[in-house]
C-alpha atoms as a PDB file:
ATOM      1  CA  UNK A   1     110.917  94.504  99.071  1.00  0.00           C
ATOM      2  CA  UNK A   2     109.078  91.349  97.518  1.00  0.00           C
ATOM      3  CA  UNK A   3     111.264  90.185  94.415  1.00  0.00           C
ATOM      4  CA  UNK A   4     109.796  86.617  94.206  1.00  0.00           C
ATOM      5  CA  UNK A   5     105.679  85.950  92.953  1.00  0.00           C
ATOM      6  CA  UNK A   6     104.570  82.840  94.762  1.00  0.00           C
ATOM      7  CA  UNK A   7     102.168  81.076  92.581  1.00  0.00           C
ATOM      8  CA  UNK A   8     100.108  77.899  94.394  1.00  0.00           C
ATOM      9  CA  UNK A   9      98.953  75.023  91.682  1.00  0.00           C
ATOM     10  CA  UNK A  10      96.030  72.811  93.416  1.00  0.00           C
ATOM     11  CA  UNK A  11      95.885  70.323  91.330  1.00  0.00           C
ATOM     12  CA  UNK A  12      95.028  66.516  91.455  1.00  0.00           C
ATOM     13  CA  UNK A  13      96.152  65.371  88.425  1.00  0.00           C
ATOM     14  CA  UNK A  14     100.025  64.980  87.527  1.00  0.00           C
ATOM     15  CA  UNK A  15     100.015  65.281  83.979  1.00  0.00           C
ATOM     16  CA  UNK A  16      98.052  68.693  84.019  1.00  0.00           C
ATOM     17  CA  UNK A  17     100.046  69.579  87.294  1.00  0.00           C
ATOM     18  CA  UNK A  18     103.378  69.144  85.583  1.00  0.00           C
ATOM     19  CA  UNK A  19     102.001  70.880  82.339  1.00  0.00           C
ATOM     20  CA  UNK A  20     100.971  74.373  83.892  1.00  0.00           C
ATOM     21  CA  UNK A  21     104.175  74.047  86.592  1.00  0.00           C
ATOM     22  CA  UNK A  22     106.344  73.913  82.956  1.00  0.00           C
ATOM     23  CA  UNK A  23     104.435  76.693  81.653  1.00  0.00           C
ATOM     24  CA  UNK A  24     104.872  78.927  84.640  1.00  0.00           C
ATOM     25  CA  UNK A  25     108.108  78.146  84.633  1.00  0.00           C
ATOM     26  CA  UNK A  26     108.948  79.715  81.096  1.00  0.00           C
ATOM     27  CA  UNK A  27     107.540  83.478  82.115  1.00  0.00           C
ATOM     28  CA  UNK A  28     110.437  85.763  82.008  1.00  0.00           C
ATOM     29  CA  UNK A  29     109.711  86.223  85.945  1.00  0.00           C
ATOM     30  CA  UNK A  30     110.831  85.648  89.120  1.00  0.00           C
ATOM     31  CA  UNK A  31     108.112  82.963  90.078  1.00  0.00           C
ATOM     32  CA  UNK A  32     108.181  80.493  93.370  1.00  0.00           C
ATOM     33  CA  UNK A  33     105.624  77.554  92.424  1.00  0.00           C
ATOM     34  CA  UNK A  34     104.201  75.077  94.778  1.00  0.00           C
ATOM     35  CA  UNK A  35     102.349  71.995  93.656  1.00  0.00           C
ATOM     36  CA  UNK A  36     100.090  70.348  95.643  1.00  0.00           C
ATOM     37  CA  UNK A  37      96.991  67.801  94.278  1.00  0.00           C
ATOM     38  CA  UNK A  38      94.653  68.369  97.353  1.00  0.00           C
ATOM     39  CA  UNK A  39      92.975  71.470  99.437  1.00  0.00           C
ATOM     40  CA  UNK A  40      93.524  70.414 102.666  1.00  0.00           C
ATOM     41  CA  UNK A  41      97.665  69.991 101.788  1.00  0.00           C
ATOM     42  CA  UNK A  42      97.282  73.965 100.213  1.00  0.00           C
ATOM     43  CA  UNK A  43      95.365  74.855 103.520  1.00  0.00           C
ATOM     44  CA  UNK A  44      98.257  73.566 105.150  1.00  0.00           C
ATOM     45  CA  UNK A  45     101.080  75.163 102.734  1.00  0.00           C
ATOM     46  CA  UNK A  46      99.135  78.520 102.918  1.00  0.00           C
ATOM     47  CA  UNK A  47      99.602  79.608 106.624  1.00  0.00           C
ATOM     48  CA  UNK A  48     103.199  80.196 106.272  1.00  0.00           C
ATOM     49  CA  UNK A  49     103.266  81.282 102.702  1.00  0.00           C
ATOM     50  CA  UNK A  50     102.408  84.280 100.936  1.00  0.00           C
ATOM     51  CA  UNK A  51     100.674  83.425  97.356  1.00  0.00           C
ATOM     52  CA  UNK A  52      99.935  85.799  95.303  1.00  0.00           C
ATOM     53  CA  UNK A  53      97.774  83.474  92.789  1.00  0.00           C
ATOM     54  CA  UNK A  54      96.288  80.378  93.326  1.00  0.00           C
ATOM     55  CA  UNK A  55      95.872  78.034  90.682  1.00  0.00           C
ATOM     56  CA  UNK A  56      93.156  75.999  91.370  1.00  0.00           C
ATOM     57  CA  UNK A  57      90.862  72.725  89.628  1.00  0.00           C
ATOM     58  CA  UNK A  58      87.205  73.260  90.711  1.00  0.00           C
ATOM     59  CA  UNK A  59      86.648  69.530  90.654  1.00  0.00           C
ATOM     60  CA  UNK A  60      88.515  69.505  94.125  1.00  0.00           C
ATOM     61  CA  UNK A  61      84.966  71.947  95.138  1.00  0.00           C
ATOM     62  CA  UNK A  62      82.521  68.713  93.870  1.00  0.00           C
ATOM     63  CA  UNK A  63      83.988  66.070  96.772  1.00  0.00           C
ATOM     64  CA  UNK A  64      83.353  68.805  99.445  1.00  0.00           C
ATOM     65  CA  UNK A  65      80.526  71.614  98.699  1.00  0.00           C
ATOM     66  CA  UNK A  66      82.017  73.628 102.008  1.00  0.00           C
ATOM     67  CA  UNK A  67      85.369  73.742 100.682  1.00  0.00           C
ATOM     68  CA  UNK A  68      84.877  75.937  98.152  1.00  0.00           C
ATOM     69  CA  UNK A  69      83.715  78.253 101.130  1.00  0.00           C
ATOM     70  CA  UNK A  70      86.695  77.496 102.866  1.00  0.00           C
ATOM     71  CA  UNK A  71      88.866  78.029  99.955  1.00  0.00           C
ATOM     72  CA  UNK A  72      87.526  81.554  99.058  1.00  0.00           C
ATOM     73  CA  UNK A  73      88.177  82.767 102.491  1.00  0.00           C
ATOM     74  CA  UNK A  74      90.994  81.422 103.133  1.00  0.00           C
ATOM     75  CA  UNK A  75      92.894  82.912 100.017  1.00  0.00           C
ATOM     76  CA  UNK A  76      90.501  86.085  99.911  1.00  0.00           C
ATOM     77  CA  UNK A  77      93.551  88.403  99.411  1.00  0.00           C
ATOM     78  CA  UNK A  78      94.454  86.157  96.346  1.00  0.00           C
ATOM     79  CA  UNK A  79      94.219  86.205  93.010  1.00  0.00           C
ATOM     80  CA  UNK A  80      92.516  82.719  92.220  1.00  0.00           C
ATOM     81  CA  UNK A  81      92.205  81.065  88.649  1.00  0.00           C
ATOM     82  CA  UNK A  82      90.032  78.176  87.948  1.00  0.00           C
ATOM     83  CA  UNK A  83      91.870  75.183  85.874  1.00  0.00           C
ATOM     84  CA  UNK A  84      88.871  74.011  83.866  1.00  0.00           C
ATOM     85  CA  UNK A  85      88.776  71.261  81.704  1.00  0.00           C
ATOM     86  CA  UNK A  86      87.356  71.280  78.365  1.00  0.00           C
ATOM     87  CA  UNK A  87      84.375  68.469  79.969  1.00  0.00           C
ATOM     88  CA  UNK A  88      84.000  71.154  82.637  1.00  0.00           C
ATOM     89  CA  UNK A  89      80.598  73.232  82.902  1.00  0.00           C
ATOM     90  CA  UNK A  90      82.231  76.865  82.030  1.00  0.00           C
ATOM     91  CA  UNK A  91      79.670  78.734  84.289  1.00  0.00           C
ATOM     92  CA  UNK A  92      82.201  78.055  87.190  1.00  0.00           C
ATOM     93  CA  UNK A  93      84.164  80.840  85.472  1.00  0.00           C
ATOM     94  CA  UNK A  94      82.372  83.555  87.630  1.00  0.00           C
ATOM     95  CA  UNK A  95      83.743  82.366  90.982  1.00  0.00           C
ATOM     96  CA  UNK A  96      87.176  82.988  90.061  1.00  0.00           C
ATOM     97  CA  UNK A  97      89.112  86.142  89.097  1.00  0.00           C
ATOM     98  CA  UNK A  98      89.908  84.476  85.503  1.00  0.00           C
ATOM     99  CA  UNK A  99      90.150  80.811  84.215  1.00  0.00           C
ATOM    100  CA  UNK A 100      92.426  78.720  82.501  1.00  0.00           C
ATOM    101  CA  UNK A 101      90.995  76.212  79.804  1.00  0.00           C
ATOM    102  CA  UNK A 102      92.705  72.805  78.955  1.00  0.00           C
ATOM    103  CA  UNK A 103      91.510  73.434  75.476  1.00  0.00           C
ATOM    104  CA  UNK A 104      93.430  76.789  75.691  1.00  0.00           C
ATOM    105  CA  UNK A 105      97.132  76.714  73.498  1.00  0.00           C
ATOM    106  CA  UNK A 106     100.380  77.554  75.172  1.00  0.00           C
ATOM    107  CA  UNK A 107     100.105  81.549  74.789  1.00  0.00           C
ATOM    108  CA  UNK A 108      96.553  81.847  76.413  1.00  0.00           C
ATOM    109  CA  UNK A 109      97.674  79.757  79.258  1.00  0.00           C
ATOM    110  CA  UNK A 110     100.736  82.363  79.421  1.00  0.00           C
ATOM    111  CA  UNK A 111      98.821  85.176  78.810  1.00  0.00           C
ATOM    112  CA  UNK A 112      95.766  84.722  81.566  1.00  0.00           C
ATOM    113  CA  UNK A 113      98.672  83.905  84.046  1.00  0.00           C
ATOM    114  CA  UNK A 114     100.993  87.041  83.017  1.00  0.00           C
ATOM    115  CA  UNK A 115      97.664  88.870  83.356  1.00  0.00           C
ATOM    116  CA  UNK A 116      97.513  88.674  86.928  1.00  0.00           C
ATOM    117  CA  UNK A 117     101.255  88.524  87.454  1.00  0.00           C
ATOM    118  CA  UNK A 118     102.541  91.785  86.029  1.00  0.00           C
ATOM    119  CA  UNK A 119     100.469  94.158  87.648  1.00  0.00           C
ATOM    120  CA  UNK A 120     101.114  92.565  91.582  1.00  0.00           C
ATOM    121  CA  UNK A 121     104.750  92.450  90.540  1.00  0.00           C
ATOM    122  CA  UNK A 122     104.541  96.200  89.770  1.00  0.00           C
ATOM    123  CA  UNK A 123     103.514  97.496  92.684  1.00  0.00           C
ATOM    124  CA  UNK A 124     106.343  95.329  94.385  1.00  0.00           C
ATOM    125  CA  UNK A 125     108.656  97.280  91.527  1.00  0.00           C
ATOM    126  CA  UNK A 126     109.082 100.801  90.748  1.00  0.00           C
ATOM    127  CA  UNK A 127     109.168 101.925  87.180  1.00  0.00           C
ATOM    128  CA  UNK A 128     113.100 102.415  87.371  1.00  0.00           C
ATOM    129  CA  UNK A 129     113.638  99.228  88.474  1.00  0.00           C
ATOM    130  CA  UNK A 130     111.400  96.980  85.567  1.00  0.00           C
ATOM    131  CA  UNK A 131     112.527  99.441  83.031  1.00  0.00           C
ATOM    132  CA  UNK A 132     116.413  99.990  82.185  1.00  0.00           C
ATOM    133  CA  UNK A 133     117.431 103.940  82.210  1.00  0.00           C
ATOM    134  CA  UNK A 134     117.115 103.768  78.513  1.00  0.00           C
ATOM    135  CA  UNK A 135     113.936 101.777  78.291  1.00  0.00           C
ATOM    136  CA  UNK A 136     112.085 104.706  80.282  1.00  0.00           C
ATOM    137  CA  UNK A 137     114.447 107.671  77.836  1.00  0.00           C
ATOM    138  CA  UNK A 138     112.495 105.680  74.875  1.00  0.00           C
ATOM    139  CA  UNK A 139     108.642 105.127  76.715  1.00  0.00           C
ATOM    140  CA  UNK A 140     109.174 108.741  77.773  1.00  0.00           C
ATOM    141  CA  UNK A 141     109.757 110.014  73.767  1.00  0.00           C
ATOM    142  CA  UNK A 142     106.781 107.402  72.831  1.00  0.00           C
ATOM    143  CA  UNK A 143     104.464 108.484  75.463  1.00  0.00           C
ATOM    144  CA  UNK A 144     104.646 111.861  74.110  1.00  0.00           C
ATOM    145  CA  UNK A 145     103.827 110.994  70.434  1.00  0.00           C
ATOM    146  CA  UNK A 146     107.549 110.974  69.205  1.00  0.00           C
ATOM    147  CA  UNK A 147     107.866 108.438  65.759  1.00  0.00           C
ATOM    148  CA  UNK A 148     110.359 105.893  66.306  1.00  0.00           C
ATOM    149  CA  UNK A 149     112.803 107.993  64.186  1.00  0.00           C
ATOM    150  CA  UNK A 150     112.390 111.083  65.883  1.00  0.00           C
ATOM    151  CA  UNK A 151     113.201 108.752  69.259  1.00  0.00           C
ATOM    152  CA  UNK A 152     116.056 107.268  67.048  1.00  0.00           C
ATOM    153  CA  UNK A 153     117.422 111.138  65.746  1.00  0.00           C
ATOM    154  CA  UNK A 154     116.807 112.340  69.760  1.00  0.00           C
ATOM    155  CA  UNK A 155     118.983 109.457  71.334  1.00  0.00           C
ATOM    156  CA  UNK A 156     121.185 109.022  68.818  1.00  0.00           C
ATOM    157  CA  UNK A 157     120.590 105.702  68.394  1.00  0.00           C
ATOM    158  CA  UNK A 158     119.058 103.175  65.243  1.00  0.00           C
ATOM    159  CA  UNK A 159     115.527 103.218  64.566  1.00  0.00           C
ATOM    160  CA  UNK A 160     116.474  99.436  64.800  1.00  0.00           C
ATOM    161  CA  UNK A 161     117.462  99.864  68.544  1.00  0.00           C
ATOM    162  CA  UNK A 162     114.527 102.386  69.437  1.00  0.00           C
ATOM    163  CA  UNK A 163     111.967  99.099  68.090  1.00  0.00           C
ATOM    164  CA  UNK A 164     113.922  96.316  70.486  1.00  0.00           C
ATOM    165  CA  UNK A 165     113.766  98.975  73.210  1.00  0.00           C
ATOM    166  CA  UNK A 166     109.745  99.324  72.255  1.00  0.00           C
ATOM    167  CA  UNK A 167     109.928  95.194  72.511  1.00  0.00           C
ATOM    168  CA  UNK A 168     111.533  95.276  75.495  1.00  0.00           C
ATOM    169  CA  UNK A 169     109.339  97.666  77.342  1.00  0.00           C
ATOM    170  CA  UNK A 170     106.036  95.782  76.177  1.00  0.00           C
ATOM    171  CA  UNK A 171     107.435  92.311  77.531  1.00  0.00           C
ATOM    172  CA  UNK A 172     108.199  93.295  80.984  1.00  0.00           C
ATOM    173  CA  UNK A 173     105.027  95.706  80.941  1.00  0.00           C
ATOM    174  CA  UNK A 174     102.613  93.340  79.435  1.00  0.00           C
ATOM    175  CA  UNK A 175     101.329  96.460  77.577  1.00  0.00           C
ATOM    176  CA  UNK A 176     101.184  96.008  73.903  1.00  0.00           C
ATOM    177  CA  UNK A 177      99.184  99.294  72.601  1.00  0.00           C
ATOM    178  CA  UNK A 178     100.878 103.414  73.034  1.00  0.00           C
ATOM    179  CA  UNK A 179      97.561 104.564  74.473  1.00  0.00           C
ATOM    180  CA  UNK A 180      98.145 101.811  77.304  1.00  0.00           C
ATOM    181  CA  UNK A 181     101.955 102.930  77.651  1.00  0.00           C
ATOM    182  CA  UNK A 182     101.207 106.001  77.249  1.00  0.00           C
ATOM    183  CA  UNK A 183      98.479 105.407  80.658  1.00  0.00           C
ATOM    184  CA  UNK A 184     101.430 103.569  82.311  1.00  0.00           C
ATOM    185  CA  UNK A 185     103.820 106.497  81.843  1.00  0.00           C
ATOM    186  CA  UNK A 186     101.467 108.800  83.317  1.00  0.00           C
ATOM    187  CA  UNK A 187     100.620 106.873  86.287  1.00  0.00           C
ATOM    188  CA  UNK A 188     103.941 106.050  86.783  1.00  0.00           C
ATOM    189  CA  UNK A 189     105.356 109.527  86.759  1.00  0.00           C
ATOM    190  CA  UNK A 190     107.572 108.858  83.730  1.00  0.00           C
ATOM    191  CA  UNK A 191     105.517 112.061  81.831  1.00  0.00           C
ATOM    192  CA  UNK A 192     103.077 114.425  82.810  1.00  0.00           C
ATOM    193  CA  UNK A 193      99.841 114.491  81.770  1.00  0.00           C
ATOM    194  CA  UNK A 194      99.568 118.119  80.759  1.00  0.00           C
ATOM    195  CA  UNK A 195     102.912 117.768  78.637  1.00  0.00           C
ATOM    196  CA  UNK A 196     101.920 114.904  76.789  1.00  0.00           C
ATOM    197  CA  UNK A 197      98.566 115.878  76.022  1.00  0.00           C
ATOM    198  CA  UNK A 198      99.968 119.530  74.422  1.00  0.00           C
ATOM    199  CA  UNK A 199     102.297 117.592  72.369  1.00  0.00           C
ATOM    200  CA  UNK A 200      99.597 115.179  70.794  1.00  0.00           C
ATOM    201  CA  UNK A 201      97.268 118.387  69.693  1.00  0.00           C
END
């Protein structure tokens, strides 16, 4: 079973290499990145490596107009994310699956990244194995429209705990609303679908 998310960063420049490499770095993952500042040394990385996002700058496409050819088949299973600047014409957006702006702050970087990482890393994971036994005891009660006292009075535990559990489950979800847990619990067996919709009428 895959445990590790291999991230590639194509990237010419050291400063902005360095940056997003540092920003990987501090998702609460486990993440394998490789920096390179050229294609043909990621077309070389990428025959014995299994990425599951590449980080890419588009300028790299401008010095060759068939690399970008070569590039998009070559990582065609991949997720790939354009690393536009903020002088960069933004219509290149629609080549990529997403794109991450220079202009962006810290938490959008994060955020498009985690995006892309969370649901690849689930389907390496089962639900028991991202969530603690307790985690899925609390999404379970949530999922089917309990109040975070009536979790707290069920479990026997402080509303105070049931809200760090509700923390806890959104982080290594990436799912912030209850209709979206509430989704996840569903398609991930945790509840079933008939239950939880008598309980919400």
């Amino acid at each position: 079973m895959k445990d590790i998310f291999k991230i590639l960063i194509i990237e010419p420049s050291v400063i902005v290499r360095e940056g997003i490499f540092k920003l990987i770095a501090s998702i609460d993952y486990k993440i394998a990145t490789t920096c390179v500042n050229s294609l043909s040394d990621a077309f070389e990385l990428a025959g014995d490596e299994d990425f599951g996002m590449v980080v890419v700058n588009p300028v790299l496409f401008k010095i060759n107009k068939n690399s970008f050819n070569k590039f998009s088949t070559h990582f065609k299973n991949t997720n790939q994310l354009g690393l536009i600047s903020i002088y960069y014409d933004r219509s290149i957006s629609t080549a990529f699956s997403d794109c991450i702006y220079l202009s962006d702050d810290k938490e959008a970087i994060i955020n498009t990244i985690s995006r892309y990482l969370k649901p690849q890393l689930d389907n390496n994971l089962s639900s028991d194995s991202i969530l603690s036994e307790r985690e899925t005891e609390v999404l379970k009660l949530l999922a089917n429209g309990k109040s975070h006292k009536e979790i707290a009075d069920n479990l026997f535990i402080s509303i105070h705990t049931v809200v760090t559990h509700r923390k806890n489950i959104s982080t290594k979800l990436g799912i912030k609303s209850t209709a979206a847990l509430v989704i996840y619990a569903v398609a991930n067996n945790i509840i079933n679908l008939n239950d939880s919709l008598k309980t919400s009428v």
